[in-house]
C-alpha atoms as a PDB file:
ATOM      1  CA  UNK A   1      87.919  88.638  73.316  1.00  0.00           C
ATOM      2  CA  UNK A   2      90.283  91.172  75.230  1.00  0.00           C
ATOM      3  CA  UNK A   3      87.784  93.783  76.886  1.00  0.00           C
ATOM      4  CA  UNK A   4      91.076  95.787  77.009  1.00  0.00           C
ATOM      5  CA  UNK A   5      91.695  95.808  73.104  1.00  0.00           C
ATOM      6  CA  UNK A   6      88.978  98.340  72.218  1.00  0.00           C
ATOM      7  CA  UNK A   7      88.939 101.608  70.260  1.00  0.00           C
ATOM      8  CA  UNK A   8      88.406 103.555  73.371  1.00  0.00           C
ATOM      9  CA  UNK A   9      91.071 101.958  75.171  1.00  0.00           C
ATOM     10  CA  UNK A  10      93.599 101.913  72.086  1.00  0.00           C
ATOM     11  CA  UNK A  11      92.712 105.856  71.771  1.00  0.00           C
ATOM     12  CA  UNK A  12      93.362 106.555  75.083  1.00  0.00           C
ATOM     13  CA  UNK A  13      96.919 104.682  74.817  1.00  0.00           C
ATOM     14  CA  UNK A  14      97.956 106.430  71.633  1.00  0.00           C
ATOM     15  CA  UNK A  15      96.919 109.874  73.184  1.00  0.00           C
ATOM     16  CA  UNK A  16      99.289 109.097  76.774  1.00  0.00           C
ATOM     17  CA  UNK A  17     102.156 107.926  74.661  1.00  0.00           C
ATOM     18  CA  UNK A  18     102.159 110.880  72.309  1.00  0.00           C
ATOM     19  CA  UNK A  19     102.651 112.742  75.138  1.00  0.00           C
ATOM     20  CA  UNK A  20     104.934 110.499  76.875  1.00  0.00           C
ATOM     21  CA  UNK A  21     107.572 111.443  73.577  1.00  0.00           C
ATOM     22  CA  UNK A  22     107.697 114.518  74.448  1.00  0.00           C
ATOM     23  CA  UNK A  23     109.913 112.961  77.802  1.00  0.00           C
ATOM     24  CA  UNK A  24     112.362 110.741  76.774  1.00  0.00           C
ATOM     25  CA  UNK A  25     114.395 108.433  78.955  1.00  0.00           C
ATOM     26  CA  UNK A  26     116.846 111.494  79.022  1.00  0.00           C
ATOM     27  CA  UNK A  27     114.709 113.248  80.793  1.00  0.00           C
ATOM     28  CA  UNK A  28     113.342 110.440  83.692  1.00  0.00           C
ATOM     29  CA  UNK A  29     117.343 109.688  83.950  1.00  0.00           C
ATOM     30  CA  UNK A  30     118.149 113.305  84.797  1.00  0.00           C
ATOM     31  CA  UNK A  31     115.225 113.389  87.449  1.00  0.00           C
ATOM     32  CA  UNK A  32     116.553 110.140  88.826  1.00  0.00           C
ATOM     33  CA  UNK A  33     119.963 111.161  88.992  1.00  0.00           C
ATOM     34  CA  UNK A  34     119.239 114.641  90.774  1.00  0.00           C
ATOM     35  CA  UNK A  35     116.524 112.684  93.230  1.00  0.00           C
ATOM     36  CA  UNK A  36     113.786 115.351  91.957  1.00  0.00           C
ATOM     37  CA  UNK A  37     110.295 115.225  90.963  1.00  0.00           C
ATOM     38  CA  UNK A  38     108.922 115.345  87.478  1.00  0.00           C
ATOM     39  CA  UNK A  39     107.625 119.085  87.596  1.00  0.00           C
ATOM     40  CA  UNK A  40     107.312 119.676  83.526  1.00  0.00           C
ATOM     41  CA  UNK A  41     105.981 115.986  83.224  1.00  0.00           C
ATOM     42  CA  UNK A  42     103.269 116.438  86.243  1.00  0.00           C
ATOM     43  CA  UNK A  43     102.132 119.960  84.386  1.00  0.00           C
ATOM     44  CA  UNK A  44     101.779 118.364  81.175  1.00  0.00           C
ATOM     45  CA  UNK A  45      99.902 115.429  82.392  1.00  0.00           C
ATOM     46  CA  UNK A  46      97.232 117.692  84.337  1.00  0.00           C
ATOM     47  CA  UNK A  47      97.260 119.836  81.448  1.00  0.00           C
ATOM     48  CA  UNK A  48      95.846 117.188  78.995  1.00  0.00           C
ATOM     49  CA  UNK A  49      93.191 116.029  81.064  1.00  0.00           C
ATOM     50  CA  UNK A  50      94.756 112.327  82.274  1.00  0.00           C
ATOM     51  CA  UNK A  51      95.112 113.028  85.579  1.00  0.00           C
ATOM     52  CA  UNK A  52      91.290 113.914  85.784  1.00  0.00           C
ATOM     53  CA  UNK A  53      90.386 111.075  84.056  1.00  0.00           C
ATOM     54  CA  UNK A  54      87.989 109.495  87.025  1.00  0.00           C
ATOM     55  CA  UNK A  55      86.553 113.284  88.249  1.00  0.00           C
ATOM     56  CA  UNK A  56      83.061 112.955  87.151  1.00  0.00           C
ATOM     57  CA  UNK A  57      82.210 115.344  84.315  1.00  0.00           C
ATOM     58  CA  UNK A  58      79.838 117.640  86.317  1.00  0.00           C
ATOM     59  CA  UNK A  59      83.138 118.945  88.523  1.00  0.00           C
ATOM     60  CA  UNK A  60      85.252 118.743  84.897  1.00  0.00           C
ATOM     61  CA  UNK A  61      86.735 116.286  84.886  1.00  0.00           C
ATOM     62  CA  UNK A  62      86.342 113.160  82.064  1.00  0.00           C
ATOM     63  CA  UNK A  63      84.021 111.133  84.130  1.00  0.00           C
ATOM     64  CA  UNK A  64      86.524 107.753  83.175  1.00  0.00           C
ATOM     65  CA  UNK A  65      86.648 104.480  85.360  1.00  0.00           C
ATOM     66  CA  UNK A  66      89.172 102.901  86.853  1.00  0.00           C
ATOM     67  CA  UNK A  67      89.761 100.611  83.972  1.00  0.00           C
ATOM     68  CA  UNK A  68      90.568 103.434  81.685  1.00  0.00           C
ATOM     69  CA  UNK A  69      92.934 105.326  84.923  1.00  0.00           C
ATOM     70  CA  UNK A  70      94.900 101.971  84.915  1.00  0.00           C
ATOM     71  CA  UNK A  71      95.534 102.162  80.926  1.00  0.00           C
ATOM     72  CA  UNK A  72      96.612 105.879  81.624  1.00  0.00           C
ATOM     73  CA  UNK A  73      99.331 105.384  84.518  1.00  0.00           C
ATOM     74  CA  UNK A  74     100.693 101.590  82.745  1.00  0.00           C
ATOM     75  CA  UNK A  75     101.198 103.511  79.619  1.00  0.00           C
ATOM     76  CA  UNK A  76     103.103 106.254  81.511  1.00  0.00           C
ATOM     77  CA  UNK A  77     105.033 102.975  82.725  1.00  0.00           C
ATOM     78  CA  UNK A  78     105.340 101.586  78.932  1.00  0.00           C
ATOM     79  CA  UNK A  79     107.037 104.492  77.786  1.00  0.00           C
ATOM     80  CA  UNK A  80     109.515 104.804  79.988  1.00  0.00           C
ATOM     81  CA  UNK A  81     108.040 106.936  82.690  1.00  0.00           C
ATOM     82  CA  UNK A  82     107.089 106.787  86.510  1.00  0.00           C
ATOM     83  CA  UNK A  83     103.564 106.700  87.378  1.00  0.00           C
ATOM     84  CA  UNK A  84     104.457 106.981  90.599  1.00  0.00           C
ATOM     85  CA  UNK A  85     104.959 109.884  90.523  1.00  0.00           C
ATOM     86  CA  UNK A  86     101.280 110.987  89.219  1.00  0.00           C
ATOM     87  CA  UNK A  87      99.002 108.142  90.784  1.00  0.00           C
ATOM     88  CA  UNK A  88      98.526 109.420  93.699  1.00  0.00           C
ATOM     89  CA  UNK A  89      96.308 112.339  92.635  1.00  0.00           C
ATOM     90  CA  UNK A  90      93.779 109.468  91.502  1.00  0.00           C
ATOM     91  CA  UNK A  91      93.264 107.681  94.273  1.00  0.00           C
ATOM     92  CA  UNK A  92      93.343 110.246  96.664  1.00  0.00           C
ATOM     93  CA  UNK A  93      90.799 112.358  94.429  1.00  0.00           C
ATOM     94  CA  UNK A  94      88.846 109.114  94.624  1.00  0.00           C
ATOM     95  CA  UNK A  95      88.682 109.377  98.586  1.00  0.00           C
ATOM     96  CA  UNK A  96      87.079 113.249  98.090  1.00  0.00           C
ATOM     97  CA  UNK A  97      84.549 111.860  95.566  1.00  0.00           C
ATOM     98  CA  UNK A  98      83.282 109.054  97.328  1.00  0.00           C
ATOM     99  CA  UNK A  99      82.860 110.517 101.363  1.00  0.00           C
ATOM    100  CA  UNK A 100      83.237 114.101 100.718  1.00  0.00           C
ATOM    101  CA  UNK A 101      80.371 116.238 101.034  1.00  0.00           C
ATOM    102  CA  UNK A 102      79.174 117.993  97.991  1.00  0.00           C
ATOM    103  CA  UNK A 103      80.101 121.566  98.790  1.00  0.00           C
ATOM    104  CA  UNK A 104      83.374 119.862  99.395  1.00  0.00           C
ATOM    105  CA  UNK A 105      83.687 118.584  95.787  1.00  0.00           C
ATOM    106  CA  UNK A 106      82.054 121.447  94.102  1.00  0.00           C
ATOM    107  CA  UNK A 107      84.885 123.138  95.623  1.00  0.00           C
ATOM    108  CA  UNK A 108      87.818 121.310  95.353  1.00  0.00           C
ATOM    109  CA  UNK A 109      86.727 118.732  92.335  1.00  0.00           C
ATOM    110  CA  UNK A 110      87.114 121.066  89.571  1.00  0.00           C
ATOM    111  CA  UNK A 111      90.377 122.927  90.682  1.00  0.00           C
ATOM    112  CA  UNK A 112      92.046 118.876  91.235  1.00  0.00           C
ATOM    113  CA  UNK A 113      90.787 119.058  87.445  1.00  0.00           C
ATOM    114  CA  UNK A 114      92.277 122.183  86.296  1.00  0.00           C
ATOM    115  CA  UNK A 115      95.442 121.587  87.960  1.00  0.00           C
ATOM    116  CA  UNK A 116      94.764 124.235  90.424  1.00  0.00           C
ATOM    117  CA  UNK A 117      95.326 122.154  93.067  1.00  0.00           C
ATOM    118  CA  UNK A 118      96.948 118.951  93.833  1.00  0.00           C
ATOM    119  CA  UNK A 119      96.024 116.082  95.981  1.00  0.00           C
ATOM    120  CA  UNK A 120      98.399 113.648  95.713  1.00  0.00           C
ATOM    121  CA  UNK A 121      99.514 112.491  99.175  1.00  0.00           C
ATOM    122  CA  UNK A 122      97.713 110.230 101.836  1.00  0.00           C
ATOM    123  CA  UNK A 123      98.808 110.181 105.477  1.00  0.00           C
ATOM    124  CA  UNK A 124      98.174 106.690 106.732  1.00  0.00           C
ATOM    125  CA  UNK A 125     101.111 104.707 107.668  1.00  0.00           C
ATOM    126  CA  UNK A 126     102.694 105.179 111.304  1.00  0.00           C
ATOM    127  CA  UNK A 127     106.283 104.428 112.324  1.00  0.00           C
ATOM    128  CA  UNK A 128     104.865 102.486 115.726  1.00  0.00           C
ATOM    129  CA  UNK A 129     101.901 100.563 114.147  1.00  0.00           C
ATOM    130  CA  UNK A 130     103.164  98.612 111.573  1.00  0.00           C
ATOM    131  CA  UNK A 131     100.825  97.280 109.395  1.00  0.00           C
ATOM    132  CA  UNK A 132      97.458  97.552 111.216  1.00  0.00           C
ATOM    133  CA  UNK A 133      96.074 100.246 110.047  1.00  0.00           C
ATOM    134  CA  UNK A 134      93.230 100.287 112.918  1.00  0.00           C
ATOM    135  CA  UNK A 135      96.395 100.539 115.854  1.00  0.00           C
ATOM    136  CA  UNK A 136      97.314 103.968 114.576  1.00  0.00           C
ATOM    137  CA  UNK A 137      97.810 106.501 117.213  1.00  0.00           C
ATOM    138  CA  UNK A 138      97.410 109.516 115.556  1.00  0.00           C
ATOM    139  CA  UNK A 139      93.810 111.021 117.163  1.00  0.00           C
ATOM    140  CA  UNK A 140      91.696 113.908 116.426  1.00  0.00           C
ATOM    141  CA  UNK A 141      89.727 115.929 118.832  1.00  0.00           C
ATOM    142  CA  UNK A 142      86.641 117.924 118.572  1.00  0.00           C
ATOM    143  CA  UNK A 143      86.909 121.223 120.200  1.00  0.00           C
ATOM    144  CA  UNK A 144      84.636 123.618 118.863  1.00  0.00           C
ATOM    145  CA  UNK A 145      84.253 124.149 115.267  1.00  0.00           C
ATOM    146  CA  UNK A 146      87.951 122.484 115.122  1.00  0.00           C
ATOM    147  CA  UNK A 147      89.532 118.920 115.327  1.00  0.00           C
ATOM    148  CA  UNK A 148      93.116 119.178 116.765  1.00  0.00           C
ATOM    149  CA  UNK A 149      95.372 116.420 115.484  1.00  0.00           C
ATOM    150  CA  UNK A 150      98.126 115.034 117.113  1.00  0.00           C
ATOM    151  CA  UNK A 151     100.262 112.540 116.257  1.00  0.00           C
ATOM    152  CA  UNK A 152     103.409 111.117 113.341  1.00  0.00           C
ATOM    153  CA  UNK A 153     102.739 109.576 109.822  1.00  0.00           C
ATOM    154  CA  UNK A 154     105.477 108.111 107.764  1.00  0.00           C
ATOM    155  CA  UNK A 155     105.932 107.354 103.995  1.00  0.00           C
ATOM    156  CA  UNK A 156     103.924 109.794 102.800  1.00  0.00           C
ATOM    157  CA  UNK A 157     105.067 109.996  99.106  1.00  0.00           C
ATOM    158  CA  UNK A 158     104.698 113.493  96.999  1.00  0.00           C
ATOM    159  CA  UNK A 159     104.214 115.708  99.759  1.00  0.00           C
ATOM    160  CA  UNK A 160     106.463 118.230  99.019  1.00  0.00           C
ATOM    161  CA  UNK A 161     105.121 118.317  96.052  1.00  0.00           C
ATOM    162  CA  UNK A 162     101.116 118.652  96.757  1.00  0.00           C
ATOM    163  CA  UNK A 163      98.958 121.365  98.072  1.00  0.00           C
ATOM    164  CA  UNK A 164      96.469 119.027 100.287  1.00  0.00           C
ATOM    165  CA  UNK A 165      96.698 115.530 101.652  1.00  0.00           C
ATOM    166  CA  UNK A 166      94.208 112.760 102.796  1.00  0.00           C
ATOM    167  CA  UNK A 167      94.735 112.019 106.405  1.00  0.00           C
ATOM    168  CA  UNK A 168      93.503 109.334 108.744  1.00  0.00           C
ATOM    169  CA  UNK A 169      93.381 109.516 112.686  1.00  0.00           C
ATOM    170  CA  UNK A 170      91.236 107.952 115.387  1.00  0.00           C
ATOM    171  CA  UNK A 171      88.437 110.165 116.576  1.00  0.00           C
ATOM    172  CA  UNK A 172      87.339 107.412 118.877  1.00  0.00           C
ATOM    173  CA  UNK A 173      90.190 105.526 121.029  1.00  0.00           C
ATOM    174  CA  UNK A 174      90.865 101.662 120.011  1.00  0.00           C
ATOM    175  CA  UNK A 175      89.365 100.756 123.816  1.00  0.00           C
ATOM    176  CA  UNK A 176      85.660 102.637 123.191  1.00  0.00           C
ATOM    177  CA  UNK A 177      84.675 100.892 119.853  1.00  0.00           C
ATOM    178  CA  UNK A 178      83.096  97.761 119.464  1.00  0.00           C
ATOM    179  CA  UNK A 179      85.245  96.663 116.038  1.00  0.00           C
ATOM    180  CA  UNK A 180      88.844  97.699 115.750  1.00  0.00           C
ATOM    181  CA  UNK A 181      87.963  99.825 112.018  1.00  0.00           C
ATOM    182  CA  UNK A 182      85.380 101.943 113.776  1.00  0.00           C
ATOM    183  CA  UNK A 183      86.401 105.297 114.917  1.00  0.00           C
ATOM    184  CA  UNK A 184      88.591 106.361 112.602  1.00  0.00           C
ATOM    185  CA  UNK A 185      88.062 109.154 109.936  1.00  0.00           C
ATOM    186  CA  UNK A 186      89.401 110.593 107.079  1.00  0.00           C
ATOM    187  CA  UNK A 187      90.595 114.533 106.857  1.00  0.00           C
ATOM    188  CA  UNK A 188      91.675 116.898 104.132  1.00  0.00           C
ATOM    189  CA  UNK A 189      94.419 118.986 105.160  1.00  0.00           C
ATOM    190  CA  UNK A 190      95.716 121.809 103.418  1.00  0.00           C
ATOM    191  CA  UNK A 191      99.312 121.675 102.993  1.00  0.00           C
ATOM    192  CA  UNK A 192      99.674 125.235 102.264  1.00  0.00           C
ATOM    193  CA  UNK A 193      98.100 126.276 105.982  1.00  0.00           C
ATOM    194  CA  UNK A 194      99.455 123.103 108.059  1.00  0.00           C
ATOM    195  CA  UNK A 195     103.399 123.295 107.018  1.00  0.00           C
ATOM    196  CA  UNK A 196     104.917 125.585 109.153  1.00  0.00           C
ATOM    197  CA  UNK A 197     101.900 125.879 111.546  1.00  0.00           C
ATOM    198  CA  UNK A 198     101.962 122.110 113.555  1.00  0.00           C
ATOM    199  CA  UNK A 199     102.730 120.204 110.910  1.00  0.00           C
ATOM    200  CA  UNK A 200     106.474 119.709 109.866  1.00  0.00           C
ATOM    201  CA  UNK A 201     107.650 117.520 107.431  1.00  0.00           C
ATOM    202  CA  UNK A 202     110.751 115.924 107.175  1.00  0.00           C
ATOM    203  CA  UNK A 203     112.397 114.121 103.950  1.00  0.00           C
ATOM    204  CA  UNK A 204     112.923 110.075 104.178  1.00  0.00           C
ATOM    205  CA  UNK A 205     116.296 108.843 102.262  1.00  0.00           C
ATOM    206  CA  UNK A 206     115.790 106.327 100.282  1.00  0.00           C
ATOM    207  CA  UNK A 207     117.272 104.019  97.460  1.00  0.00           C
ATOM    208  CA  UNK A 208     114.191 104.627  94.807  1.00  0.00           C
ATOM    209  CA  UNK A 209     113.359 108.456  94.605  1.00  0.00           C
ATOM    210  CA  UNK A 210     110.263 108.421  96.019  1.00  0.00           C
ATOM    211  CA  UNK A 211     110.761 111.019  98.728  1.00  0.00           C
END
């Protein structure tokens, strides 16, 4: 028996793809063709409550699982659509919800719900690290009440197009730990405050629309 084929999980499918019609392959053509971002589709998916599908009830959202998130984002795919476009504010929500504290998510939880705010970009990769993750370079210093950051990320899809962002940086150098994945952490930047003010960010080219 297919633990996928239930009445939940059927309702849940039926309920993206009605929504889904209201975008046909027109409209994911014309996006495509002008290398822009799915603004109307984005607002329409918050709106209905799929994009806050694993945001635990008590900070409004659904209080889902990942199982049902997946069914949400391949029937986005199914129907013509680009999840990539919208998956990002699951994941990265996911990052707040498990290590943030909880003034943290009574604060920012329920306005990722609303549609308030978005969180749908993660600042990880490096253009000098490749792909170990515990070689990046980018650090963050203490001083005060304050960490300075310093340092270049890469490939960090939808962030013209989100208000904060999940970023990771050593707060311990590589030489001072005694395993490679210790003394790193995880921030939440507001994009509103940072752009303009340190941070700059500067559009990749590329062949799939993803920014």
């Amino acid at each position: 028996m297919n633990p996928y084929l239930n009445d939940e999980y059927n309702a849940i499918r039926e309920g993206v793809r009605a929504l889904c019609a209201e975008f046909p392959a027109e409209y994911w053509r014309k996006i495509d063709e002008e290398k822009g971002f799915p603004e109307t589709f984005v607002t329409a998916l918050t709106e209905a409550g799929w994009l806050s599908a694993m945001i635990p009830e008590e900070y409004g959202g659904s209080g889902l699982g990942l199982a049902e998130a997946s069914i949400i984002l391949e029937e986005v795919n199914r129907c013509g659509g680009n999840s990539g476009t919208v998956h990002g504010q699951m994941y990265n929500m996911f990052t707040l919800l498990r290590n943030g504290s909880e003034e943290q998510k009574r604060y920012y939880l329920p306005k990722l719900a609303s549609g308030e705010l978005r969180l749908q970009s993660m600042g990880v990769t490096e253009p000098t690290t490749g792909t170990d993750t515990t070689k990046i370079k980018t650090t963050a210093v203490k001083q005060g009440d304050k960490y300075i950051i310093n340092g270049q990320k890469v490939w960090i899809s939808r962030i013209q197009h989100s208000d904060l962002m999940i970023l990771l940086a050593r707060t311990t150098p590589l030489a001072e730990v005694q395993r490679k994945a210790d003394g790193m952490s995880i921030f939440l930047v507001d994009l509103r405050e940072a752009i303009g003010n340190g941070l700059t960010v500067q559009p990749i080219a590329n062949m799939v629309n993803h920014e």
